[in-house]
C-alpha atoms as a PDB file:
ATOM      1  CA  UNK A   1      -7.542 -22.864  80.512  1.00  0.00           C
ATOM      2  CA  UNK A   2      -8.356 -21.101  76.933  1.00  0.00           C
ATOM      3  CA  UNK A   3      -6.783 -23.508  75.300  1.00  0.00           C
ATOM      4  CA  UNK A   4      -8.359 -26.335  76.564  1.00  0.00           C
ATOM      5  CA  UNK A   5     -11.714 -24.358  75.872  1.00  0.00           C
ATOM      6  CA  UNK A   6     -10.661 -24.606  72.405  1.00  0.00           C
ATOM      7  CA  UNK A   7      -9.976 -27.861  71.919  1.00  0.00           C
ATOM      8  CA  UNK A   8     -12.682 -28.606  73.560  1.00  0.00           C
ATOM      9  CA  UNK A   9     -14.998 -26.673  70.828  1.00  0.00           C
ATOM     10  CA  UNK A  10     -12.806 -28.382  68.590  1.00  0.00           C
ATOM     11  CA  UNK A  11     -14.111 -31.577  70.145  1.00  0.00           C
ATOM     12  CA  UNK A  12     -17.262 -30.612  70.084  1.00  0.00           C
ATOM     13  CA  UNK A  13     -17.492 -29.417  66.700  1.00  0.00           C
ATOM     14  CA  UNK A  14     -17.024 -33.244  65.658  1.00  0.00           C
ATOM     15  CA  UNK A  15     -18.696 -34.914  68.347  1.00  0.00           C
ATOM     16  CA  UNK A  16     -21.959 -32.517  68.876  1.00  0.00           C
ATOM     17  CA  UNK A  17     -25.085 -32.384  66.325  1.00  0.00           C
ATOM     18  CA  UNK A  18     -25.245 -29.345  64.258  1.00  0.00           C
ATOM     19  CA  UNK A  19     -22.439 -26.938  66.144  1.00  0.00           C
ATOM     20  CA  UNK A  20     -20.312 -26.611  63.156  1.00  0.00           C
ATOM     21  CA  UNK A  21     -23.312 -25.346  61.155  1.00  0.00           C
ATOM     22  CA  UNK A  22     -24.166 -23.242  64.021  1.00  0.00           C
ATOM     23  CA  UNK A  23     -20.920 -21.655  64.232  1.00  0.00           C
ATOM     24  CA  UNK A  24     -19.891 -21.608  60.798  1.00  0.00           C
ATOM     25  CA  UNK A  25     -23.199 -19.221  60.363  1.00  0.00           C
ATOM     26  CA  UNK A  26     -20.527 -16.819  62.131  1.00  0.00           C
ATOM     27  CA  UNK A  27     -20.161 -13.356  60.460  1.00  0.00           C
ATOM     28  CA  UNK A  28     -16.949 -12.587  62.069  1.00  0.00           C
ATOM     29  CA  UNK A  29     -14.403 -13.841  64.608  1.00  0.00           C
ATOM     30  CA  UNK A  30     -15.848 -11.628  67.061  1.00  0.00           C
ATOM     31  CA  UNK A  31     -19.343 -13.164  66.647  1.00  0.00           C
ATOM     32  CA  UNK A  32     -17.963 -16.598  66.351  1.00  0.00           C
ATOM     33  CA  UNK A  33     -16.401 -16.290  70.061  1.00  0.00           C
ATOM     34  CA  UNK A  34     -19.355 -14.879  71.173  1.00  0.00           C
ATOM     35  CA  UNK A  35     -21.454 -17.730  69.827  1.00  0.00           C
ATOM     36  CA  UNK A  36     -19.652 -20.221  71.275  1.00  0.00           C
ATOM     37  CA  UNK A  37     -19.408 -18.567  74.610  1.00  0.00           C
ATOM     38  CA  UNK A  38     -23.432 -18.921  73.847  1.00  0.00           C
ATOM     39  CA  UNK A  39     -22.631 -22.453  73.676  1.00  0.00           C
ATOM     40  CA  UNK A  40     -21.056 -23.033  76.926  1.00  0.00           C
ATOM     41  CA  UNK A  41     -17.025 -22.506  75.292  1.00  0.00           C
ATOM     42  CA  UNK A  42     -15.375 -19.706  77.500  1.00  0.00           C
ATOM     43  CA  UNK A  43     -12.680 -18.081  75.366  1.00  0.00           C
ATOM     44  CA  UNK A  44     -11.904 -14.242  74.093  1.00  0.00           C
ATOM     45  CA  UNK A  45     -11.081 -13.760  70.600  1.00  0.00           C
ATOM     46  CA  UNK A  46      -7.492 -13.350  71.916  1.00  0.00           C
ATOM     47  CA  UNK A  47      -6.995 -16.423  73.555  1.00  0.00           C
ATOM     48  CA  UNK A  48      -8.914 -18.285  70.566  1.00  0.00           C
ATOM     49  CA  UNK A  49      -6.266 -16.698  68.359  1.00  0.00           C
ATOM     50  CA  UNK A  50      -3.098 -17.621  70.800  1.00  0.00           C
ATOM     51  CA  UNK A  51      -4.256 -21.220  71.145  1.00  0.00           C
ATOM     52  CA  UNK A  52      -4.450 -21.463  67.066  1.00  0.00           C
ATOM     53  CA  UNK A  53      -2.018 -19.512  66.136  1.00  0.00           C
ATOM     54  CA  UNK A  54      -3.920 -17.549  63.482  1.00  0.00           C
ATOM     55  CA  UNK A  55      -5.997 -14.335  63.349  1.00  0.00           C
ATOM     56  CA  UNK A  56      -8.529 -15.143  60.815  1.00  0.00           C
ATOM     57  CA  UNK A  57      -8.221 -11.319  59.865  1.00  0.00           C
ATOM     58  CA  UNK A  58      -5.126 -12.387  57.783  1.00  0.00           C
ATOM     59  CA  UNK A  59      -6.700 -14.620  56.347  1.00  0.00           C
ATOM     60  CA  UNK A  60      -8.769 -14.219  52.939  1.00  0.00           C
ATOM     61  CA  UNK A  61     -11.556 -16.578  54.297  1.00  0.00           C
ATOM     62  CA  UNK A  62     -15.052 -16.901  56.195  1.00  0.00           C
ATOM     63  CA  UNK A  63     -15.495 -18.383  59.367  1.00  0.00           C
ATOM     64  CA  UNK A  64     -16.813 -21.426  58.007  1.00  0.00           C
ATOM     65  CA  UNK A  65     -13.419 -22.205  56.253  1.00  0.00           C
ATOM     66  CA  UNK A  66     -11.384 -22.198  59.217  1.00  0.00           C
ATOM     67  CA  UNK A  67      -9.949 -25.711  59.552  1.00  0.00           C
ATOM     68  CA  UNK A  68     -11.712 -27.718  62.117  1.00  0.00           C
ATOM     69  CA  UNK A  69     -14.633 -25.773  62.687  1.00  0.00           C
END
C-alpha cells in the first residue's frame, strides 16, 4: 500500500499544480512526509524510504533535490 502511496505522490508531483513547490519547501524528510500526508499521501518516513530505496539522510542534499519530487 506505501508504495503505491508513493508513486502516487510521484504522480502527482507531475500531474498536480504547484505540489512539487509545495513539497520541495520541505525542511526535512520528516516534514516532507508529513506534508504530504497534509496532502492526502499516506506514507511514514519508513515506508517512503523502503519504496525508494534511499534515506535522504545519506545523502548531501535538500529535499527539493530528490529526484522526482
Amino acid at each position: 500500500m506505501a508504495q503505491q502511496e508513493v508513486a502516487r505522490l510521484f504522480r502527482g508531483a507531475q500531474s498536480v499544480p504547484g505540489l512539487r513547490e509545495k513539497l520541495a519547501q520541505a525542511q526535512n524528510l520528516d516534514h516532507f512526509v508529513q506534508m504530504a500526508q497534509e496532502c492526502g499521501y499516506q506514507f511514514t518516513v519508513e515506508e517512503w524510504q523502503k519504496a525508494t530505496g534511499f534515506a535522504v539522510e545519506e545523502l548531501k542534499c535538500n529535499v527539493s533535490e530528490i529526484p522526482g519530487i
